[in-house]
PDB file of N, CA and C in Angstrom:
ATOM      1  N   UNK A   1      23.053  37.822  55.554  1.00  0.00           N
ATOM      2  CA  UNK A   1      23.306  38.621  56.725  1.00  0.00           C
ATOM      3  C   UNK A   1      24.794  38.914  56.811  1.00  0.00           C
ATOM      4  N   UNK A   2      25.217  40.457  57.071  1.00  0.00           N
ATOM      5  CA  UNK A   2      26.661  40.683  57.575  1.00  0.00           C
ATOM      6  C   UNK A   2      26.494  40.707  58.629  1.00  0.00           C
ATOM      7  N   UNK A   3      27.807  39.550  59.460  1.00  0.00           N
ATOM      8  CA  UNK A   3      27.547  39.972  60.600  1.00  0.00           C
ATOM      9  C   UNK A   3      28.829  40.788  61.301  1.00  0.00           C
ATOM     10  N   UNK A   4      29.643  40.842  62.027  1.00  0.00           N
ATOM     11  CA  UNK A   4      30.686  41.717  62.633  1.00  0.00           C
ATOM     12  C   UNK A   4      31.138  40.657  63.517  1.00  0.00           C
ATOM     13  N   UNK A   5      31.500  39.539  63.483  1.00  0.00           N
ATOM     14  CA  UNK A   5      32.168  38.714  64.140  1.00  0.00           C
ATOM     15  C   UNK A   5      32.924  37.769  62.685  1.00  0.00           C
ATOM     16  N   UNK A   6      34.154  37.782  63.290  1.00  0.00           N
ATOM     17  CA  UNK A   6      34.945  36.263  61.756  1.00  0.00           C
ATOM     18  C   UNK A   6      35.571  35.684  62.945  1.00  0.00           C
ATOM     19  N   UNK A   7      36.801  35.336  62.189  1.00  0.00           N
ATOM     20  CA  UNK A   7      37.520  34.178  62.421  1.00  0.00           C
ATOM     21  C   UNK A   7      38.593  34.343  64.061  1.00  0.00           C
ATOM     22  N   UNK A   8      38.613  35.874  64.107  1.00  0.00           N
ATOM     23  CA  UNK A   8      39.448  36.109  65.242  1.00  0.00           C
ATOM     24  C   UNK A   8      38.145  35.405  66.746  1.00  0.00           C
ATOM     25  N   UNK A   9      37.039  35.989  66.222  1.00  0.00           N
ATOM     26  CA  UNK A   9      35.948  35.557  67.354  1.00  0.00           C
ATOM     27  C   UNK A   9      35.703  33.922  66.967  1.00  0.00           C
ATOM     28  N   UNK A  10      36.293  32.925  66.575  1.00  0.00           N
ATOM     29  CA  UNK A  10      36.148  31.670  66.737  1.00  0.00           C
ATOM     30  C   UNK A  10      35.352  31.041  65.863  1.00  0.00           C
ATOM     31  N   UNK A  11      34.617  32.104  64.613  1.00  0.00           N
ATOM     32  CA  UNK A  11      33.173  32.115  64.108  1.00  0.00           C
ATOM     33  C   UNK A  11      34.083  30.958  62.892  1.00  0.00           C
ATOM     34  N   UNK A  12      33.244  30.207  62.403  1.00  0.00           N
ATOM     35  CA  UNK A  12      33.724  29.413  61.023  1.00  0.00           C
ATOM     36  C   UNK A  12      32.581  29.393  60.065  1.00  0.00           C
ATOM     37  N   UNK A  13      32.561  29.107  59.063  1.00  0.00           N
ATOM     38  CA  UNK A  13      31.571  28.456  57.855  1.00  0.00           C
ATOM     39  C   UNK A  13      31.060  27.390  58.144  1.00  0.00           C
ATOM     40  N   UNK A  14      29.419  26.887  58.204  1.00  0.00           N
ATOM     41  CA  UNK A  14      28.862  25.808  58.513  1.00  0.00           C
ATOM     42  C   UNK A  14      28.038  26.551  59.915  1.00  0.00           C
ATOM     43  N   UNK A  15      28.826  27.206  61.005  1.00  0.00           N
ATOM     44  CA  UNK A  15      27.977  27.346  61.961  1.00  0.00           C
ATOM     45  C   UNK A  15      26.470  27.678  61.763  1.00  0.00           C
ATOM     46  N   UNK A  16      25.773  27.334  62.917  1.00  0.00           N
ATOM     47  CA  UNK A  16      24.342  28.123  62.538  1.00  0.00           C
ATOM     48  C   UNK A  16      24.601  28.936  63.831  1.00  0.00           C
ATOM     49  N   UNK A  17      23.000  29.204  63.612  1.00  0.00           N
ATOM     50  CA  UNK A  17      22.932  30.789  64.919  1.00  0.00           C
ATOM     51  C   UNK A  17      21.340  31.139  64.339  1.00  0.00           C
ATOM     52  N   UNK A  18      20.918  32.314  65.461  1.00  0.00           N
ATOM     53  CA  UNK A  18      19.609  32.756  65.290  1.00  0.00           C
ATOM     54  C   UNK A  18      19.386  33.903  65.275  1.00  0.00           C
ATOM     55  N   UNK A  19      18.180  34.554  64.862  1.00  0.00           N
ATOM     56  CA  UNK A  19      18.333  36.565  65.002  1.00  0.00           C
ATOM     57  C   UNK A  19      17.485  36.149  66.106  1.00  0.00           C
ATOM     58  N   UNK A  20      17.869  37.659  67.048  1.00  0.00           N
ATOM     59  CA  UNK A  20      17.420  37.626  68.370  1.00  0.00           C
ATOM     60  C   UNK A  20      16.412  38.844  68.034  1.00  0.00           C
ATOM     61  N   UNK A  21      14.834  38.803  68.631  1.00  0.00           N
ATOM     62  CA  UNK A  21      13.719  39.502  68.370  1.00  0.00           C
ATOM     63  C   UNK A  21      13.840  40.782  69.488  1.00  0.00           C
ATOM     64  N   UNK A  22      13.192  41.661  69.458  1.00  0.00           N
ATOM     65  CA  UNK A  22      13.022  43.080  70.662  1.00  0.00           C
ATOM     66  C   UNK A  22      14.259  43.486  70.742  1.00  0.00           C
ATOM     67  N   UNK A  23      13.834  44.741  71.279  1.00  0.00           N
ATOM     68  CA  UNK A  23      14.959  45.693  72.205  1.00  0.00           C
ATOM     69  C   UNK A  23      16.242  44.774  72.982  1.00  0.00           C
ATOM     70  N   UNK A  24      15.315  44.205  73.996  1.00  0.00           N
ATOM     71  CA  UNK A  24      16.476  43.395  74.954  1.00  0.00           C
ATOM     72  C   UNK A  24      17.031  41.866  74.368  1.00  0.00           C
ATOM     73  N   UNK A  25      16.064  41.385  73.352  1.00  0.00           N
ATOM     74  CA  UNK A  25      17.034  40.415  72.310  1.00  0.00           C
ATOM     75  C   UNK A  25      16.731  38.978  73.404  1.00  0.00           C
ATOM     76  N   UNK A  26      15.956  39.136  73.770  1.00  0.00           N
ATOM     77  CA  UNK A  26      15.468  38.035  74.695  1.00  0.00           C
ATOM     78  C   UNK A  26      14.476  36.654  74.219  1.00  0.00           C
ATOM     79  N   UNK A  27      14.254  37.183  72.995  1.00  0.00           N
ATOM     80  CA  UNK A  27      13.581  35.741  72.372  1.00  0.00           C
ATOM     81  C   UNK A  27      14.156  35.361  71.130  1.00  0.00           C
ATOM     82  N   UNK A  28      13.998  34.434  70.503  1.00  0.00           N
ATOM     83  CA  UNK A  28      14.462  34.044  68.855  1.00  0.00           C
ATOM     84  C   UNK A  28      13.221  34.724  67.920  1.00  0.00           C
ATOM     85  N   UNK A  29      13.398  34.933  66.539  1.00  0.00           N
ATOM     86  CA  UNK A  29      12.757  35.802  65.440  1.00  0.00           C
ATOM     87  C   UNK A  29      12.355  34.762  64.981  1.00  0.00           C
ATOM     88  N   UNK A  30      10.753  34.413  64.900  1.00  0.00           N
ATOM     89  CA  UNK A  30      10.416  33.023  64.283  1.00  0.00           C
ATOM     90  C   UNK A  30      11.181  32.892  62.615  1.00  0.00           C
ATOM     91  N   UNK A  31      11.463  32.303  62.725  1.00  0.00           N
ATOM     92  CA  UNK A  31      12.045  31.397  60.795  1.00  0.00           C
ATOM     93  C   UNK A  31      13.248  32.101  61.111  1.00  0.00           C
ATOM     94  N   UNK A  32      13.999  32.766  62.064  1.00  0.00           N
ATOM     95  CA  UNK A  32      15.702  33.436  61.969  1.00  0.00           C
ATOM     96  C   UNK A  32      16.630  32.683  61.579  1.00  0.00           C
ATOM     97  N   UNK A  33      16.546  31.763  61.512  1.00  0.00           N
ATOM     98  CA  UNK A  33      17.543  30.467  61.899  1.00  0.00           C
ATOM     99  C   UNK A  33      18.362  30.944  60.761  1.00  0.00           C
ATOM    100  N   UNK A  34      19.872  30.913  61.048  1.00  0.00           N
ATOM    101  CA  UNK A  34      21.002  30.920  59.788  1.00  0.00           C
ATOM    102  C   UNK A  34      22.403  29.955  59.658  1.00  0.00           C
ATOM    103  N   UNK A  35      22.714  30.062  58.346  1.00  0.00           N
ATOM    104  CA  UNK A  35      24.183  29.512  58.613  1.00  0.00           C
ATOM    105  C   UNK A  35      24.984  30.258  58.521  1.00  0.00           C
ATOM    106  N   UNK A  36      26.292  30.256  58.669  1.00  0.00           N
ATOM    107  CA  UNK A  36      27.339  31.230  58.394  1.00  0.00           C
ATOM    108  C   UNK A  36      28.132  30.107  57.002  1.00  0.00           C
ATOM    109  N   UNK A  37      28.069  31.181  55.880  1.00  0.00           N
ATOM    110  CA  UNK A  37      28.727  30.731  54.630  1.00  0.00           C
ATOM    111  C   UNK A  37      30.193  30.857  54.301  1.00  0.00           C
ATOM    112  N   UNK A  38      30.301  32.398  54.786  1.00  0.00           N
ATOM    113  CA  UNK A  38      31.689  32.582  54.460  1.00  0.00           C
ATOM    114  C   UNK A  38      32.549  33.566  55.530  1.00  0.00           C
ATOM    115  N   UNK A  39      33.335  32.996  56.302  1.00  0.00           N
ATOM    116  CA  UNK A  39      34.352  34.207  56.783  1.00  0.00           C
ATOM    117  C   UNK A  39      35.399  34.681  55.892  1.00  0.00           C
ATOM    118  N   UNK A  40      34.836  36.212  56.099  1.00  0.00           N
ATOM    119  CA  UNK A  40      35.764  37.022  55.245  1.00  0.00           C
ATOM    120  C   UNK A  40      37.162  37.349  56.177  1.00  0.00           C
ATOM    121  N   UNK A  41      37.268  37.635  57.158  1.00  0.00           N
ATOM    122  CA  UNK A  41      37.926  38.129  57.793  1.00  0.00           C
ATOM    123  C   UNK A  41      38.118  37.725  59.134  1.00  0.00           C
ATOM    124  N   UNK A  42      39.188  38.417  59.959  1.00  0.00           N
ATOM    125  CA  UNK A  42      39.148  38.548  61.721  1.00  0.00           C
ATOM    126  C   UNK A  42      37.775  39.230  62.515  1.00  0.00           C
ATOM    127  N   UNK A  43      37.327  39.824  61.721  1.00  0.00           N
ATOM    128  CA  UNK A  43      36.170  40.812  62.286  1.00  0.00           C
ATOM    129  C   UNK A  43      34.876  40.520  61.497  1.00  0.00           C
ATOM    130  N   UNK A  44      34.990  39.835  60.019  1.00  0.00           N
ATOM    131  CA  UNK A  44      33.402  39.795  59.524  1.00  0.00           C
ATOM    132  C   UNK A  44      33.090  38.356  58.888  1.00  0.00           C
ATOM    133  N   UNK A  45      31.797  38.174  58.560  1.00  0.00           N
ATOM    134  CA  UNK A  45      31.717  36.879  58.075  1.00  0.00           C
ATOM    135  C   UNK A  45      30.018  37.081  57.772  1.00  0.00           C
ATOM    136  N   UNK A  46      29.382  36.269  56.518  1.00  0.00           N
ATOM    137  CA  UNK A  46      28.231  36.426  56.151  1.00  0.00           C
ATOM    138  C   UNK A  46      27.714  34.937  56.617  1.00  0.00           C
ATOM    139  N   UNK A  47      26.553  35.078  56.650  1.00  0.00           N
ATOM    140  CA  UNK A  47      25.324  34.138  56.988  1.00  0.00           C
ATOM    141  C   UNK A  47      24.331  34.480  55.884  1.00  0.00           C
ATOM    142  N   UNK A  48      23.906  32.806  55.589  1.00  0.00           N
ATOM    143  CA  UNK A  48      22.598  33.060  54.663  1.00  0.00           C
ATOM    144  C   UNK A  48      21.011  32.580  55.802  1.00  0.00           C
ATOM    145  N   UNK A  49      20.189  32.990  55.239  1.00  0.00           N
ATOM    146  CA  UNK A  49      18.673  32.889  56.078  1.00  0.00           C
ATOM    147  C   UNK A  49      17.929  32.958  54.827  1.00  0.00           C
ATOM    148  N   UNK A  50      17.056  32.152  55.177  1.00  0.00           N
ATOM    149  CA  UNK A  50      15.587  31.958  54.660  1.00  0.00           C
ATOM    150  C   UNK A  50      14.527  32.605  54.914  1.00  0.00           C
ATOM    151  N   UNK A  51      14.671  33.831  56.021  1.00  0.00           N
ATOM    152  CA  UNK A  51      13.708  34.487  56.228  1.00  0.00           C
ATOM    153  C   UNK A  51      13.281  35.105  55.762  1.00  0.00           C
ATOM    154  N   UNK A  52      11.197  35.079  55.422  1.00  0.00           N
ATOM    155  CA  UNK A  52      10.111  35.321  54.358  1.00  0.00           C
ATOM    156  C   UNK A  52       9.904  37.064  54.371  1.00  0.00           C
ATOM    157  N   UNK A  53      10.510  37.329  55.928  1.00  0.00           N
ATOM    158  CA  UNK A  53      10.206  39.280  56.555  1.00  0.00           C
ATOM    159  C   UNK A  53      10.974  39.517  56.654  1.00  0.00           C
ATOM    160  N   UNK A  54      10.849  41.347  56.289  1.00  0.00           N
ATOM    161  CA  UNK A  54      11.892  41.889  56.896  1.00  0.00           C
ATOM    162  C   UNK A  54      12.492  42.035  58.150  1.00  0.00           C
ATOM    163  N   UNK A  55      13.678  41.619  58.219  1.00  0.00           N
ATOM    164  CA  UNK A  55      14.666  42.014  59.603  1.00  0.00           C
ATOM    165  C   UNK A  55      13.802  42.977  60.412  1.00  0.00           C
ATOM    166  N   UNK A  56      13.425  43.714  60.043  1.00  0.00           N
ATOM    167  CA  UNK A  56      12.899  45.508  61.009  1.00  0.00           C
ATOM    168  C   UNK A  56      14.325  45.756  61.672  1.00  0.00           C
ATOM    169  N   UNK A  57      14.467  46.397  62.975  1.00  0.00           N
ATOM    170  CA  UNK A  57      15.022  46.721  64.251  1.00  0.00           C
ATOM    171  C   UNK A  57      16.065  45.772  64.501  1.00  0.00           C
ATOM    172  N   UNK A  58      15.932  43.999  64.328  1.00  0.00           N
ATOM    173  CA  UNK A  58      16.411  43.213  64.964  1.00  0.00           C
ATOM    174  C   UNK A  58      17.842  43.079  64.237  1.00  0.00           C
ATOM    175  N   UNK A  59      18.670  43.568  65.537  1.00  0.00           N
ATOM    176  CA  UNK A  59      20.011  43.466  64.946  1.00  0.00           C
ATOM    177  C   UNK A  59      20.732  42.637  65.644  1.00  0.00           C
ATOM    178  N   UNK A  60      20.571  41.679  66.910  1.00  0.00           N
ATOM    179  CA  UNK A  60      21.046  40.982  67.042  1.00  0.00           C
ATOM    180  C   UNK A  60      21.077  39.735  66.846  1.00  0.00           C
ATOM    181  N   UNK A  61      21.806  38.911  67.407  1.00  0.00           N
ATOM    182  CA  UNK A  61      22.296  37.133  66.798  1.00  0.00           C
ATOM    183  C   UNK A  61      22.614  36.539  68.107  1.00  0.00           C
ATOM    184  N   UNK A  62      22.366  35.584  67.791  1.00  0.00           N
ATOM    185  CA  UNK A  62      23.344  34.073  68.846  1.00  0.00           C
ATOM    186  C   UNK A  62      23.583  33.021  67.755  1.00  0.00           C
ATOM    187  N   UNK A  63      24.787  32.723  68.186  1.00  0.00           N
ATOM    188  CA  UNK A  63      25.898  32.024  67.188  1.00  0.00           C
ATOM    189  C   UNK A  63      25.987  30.487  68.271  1.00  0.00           C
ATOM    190  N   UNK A  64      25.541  29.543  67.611  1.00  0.00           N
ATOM    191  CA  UNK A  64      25.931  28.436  68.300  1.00  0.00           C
ATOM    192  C   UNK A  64      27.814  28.071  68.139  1.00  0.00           C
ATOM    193  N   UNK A  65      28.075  28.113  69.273  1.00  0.00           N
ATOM    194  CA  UNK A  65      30.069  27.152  68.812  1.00  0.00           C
ATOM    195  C   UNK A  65      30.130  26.511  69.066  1.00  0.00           C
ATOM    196  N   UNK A  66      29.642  25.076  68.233  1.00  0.00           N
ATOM    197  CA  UNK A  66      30.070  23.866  68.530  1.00  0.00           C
ATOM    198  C   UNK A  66      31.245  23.632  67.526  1.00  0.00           C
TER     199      UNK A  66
END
């Protein structure tokens, strides 16, 4: 996954996070679950996922910051 958040938004390598399902992004995408592998930048950073389907529509995320 690219996502559009790095290092200026607090994001690091190791975090996890989830794809958010529907329009209004109000539930989790069963199996979404990701990590974030690498920040490239102030603005980007990739996540890997295990997920078996395609994405479709769902373009959003929640990023745990612990």
């Amino acid at each position: 996954l690219y996502i559009d958040k790095g290092g200026s938004n607090k994001v690091r390598a190791g975090m996890s996070g989830s794809i958010l399902e529907g329009g209004d992004g109000d539930k989790l995408l069963e199996g979404g679950n990701f990590t974030v592998s690498q920040v490239i930048d102030g603005g980007k950073s990739i996540a890997k996922c295990s997920l078996q389907k395609p994405l479709g529509k769902n373009k959003r995320i929640v990023l745990n910051l612990r």
